[in-house]
PDB file of N, CA and C in Angstrom:
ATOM      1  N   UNK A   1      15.281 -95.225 -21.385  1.00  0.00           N
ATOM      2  CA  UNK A   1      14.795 -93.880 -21.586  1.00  0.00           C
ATOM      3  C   UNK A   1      13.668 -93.610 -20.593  1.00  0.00           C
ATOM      4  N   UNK A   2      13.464 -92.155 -19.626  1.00  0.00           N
ATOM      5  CA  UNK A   2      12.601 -92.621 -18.657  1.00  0.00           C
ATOM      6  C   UNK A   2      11.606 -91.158 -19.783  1.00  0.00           C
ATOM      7  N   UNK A   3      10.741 -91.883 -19.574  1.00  0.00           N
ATOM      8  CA  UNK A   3       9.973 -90.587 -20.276  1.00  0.00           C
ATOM      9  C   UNK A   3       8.791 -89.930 -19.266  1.00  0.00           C
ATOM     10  N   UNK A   4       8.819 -89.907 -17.997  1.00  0.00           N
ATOM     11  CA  UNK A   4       8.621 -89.405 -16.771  1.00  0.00           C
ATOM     12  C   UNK A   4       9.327 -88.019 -16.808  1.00  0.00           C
ATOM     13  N   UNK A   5      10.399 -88.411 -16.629  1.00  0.00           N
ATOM     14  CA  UNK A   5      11.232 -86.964 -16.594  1.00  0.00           C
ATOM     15  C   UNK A   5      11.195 -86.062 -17.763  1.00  0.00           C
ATOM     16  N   UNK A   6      11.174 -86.980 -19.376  1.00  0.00           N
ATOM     17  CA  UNK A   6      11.189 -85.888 -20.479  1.00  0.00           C
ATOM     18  C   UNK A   6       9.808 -85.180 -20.056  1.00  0.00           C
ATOM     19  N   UNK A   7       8.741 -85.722 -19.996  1.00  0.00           N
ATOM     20  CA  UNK A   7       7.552 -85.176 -19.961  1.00  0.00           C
ATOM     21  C   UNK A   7       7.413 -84.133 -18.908  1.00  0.00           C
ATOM     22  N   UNK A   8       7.536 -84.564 -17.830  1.00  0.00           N
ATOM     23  CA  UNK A   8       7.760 -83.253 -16.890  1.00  0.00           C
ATOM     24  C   UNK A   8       8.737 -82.395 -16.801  1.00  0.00           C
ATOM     25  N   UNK A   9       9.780 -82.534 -17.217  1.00  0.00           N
ATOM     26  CA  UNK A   9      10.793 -81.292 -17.953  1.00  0.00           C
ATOM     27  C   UNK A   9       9.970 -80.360 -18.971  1.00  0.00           C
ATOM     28  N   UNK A  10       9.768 -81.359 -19.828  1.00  0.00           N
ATOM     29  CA  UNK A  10       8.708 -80.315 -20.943  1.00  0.00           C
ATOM     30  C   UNK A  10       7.614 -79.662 -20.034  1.00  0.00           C
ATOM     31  N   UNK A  11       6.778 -80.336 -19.354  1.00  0.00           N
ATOM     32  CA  UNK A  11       5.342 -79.712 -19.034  1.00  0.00           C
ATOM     33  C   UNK A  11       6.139 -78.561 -17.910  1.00  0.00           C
ATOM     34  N   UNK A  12       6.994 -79.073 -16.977  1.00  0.00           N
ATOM     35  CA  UNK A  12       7.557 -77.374 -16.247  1.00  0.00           C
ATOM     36  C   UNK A  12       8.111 -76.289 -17.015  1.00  0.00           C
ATOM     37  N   UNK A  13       8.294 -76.363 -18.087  1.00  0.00           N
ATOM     38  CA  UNK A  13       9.114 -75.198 -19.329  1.00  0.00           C
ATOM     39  C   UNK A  13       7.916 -74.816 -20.109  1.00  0.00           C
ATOM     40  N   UNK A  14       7.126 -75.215 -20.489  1.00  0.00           N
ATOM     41  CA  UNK A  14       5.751 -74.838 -20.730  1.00  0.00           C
ATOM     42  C   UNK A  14       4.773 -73.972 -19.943  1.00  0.00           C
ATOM     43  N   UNK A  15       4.996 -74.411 -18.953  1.00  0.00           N
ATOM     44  CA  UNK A  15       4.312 -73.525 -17.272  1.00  0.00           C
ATOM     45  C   UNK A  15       4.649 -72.563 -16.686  1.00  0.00           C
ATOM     46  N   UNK A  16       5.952 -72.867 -16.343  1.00  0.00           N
ATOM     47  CA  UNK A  16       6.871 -71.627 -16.461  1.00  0.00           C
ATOM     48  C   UNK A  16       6.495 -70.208 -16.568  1.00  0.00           C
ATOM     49  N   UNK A  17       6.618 -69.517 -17.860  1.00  0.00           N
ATOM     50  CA  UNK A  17       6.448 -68.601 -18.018  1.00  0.00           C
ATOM     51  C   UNK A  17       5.239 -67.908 -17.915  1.00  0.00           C
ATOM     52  N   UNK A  18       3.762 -69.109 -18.000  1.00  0.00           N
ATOM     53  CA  UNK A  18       2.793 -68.413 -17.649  1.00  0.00           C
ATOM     54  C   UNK A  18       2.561 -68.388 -16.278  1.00  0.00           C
ATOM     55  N   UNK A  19       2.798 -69.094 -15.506  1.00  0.00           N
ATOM     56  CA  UNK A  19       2.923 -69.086 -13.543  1.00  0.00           C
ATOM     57  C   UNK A  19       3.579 -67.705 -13.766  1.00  0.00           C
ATOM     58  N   UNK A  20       4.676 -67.444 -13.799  1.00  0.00           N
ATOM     59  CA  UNK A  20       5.376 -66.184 -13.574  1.00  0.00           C
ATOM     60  C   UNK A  20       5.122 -65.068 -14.250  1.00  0.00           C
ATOM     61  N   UNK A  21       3.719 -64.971 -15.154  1.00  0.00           N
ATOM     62  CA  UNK A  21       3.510 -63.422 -15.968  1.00  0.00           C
ATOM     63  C   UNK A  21       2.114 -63.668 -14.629  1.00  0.00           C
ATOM     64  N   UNK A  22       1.589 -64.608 -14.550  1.00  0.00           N
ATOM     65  CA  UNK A  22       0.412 -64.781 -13.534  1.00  0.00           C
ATOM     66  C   UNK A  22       0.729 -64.169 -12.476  1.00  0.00           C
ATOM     67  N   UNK A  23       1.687 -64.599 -11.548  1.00  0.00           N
ATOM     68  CA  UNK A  23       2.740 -63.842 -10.220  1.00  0.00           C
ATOM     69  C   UNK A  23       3.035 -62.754 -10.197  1.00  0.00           C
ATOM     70  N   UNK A  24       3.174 -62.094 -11.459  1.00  0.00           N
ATOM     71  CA  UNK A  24       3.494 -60.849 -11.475  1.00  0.00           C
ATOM     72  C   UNK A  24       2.492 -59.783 -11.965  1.00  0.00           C
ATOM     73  N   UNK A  25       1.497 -60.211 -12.324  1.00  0.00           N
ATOM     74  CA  UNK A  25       0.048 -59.766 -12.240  1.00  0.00           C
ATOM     75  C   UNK A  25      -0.529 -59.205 -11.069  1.00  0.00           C
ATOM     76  N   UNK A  26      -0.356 -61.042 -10.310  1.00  0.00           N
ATOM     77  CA  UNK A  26      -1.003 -60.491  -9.034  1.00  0.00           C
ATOM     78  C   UNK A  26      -0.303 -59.901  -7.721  1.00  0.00           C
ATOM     79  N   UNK A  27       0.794 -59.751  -7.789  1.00  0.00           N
ATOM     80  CA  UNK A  27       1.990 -59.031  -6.971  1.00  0.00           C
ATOM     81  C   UNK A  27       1.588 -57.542  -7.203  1.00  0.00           C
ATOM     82  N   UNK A  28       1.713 -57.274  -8.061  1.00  0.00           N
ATOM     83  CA  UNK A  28       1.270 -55.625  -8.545  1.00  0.00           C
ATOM     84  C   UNK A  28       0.125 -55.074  -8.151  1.00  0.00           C
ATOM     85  N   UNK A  29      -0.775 -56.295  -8.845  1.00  0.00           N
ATOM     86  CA  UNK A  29      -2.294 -55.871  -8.448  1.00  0.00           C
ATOM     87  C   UNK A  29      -2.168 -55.434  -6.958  1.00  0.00           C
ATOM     88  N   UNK A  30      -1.385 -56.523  -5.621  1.00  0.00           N
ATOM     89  CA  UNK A  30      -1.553 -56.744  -4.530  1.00  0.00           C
ATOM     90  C   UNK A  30      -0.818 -55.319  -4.138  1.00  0.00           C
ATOM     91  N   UNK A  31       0.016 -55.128  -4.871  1.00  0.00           N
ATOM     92  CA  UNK A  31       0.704 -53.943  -4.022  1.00  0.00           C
ATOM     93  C   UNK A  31       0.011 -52.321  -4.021  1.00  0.00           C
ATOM     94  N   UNK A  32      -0.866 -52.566  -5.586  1.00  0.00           N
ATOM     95  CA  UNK A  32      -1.788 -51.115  -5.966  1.00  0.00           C
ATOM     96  C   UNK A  32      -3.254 -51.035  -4.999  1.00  0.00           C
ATOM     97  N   UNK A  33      -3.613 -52.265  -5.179  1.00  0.00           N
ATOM     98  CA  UNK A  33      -5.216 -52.094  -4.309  1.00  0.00           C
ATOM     99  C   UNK A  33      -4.961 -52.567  -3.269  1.00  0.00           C
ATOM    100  N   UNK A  34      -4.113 -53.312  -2.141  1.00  0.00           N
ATOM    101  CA  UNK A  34      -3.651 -53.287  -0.993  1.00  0.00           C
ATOM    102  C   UNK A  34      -2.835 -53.022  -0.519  1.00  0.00           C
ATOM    103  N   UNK A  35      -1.887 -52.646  -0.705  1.00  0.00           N
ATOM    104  CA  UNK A  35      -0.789 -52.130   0.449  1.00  0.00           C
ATOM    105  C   UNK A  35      -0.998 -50.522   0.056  1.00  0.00           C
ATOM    106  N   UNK A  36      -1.379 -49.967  -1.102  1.00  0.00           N
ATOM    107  CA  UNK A  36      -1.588 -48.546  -1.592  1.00  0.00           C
ATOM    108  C   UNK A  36      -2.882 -47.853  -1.271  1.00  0.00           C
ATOM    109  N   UNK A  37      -3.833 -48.812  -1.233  1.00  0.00           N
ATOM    110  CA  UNK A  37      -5.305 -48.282  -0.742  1.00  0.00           C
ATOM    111  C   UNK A  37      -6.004 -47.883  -2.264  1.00  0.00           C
ATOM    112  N   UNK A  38      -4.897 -47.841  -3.607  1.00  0.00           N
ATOM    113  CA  UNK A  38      -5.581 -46.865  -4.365  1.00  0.00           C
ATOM    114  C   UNK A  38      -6.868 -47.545  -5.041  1.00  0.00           C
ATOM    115  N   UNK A  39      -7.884 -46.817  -5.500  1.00  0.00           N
ATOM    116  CA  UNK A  39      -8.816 -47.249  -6.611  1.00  0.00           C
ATOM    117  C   UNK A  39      -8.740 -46.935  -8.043  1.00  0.00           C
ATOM    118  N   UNK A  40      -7.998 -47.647  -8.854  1.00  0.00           N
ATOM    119  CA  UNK A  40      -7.438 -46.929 -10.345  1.00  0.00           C
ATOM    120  C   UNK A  40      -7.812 -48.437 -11.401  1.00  0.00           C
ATOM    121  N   UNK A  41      -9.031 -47.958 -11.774  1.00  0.00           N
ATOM    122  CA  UNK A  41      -9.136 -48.998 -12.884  1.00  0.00           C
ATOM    123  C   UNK A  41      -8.542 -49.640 -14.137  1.00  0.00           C
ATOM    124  N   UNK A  42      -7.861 -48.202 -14.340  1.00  0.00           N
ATOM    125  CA  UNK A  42      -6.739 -48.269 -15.345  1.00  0.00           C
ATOM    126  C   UNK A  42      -6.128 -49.307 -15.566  1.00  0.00           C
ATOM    127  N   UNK A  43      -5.381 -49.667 -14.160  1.00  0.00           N
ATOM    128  CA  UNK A  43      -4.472 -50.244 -14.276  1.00  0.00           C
ATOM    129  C   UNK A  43      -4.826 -52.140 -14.632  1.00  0.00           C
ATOM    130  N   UNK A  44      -6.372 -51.717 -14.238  1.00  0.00           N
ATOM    131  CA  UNK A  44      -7.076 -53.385 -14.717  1.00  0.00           C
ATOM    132  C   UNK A  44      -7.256 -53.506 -16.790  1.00  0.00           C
ATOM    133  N   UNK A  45      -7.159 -52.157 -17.131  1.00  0.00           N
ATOM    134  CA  UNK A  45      -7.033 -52.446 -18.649  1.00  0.00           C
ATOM    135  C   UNK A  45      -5.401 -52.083 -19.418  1.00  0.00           C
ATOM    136  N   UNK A  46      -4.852 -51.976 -18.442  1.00  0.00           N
ATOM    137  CA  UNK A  46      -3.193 -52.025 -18.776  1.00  0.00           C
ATOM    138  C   UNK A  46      -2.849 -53.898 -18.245  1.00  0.00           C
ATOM    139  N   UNK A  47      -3.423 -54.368 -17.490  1.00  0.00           N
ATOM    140  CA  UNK A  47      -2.988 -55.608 -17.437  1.00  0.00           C
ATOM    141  C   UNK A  47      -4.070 -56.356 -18.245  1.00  0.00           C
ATOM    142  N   UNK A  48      -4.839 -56.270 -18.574  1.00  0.00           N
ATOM    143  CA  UNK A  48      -5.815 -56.894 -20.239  1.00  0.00           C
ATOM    144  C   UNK A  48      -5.007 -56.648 -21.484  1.00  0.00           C
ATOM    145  N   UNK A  49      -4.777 -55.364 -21.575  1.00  0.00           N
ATOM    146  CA  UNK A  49      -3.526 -55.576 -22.569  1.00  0.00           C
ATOM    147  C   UNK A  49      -2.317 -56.452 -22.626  1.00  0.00           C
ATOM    148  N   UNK A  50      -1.822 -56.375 -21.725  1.00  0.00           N
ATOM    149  CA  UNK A  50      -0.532 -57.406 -21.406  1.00  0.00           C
ATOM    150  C   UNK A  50      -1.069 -58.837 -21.389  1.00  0.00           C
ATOM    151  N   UNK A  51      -2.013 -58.708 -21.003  1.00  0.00           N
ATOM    152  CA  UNK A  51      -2.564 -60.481 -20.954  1.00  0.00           C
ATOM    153  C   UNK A  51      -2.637 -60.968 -22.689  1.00  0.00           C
ATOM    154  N   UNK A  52      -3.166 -60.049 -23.221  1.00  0.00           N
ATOM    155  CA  UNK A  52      -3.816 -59.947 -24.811  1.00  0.00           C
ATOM    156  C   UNK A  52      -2.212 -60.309 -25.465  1.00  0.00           C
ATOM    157  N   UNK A  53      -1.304 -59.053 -25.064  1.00  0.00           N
ATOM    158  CA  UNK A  53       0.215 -59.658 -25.761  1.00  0.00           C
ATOM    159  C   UNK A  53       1.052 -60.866 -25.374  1.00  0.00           C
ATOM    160  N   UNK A  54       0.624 -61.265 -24.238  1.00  0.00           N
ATOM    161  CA  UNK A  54       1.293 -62.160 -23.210  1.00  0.00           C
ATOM    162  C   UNK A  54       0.761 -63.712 -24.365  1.00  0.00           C
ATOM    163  N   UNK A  55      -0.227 -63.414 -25.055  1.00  0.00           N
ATOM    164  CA  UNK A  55      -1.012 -64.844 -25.224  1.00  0.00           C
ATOM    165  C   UNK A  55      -0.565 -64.799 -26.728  1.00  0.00           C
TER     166      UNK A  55
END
């Protein structure tokens, strides 16, 4: 039984989904306050919410 692999199978399926709500946080962020120029704070307490449901 190698328990190398169970363990890091588990710990990448665990990670997973928070790496990728993280990525997609900061993809957005990147695309609103840099590639858009805009200044909208809003959108920093629309992703506090999501963080709040995310958890």
């Amino acid at each position: 039984m190698d328990f190398g692999q169970i363990l890091n199978n588990t710990l990448s399926q665990i990670l997973s989904p928070t790496t990728f709500g993280f990525a997609l946080a900061a993809i957005g962020l990147s695309i609103h306050f840099g590639f858009a120029g805009l200044l909208n704070m809003g959108v920093a307490g629309f992703m506090a919410v999501g963080a709040y449901g995310f958890a």
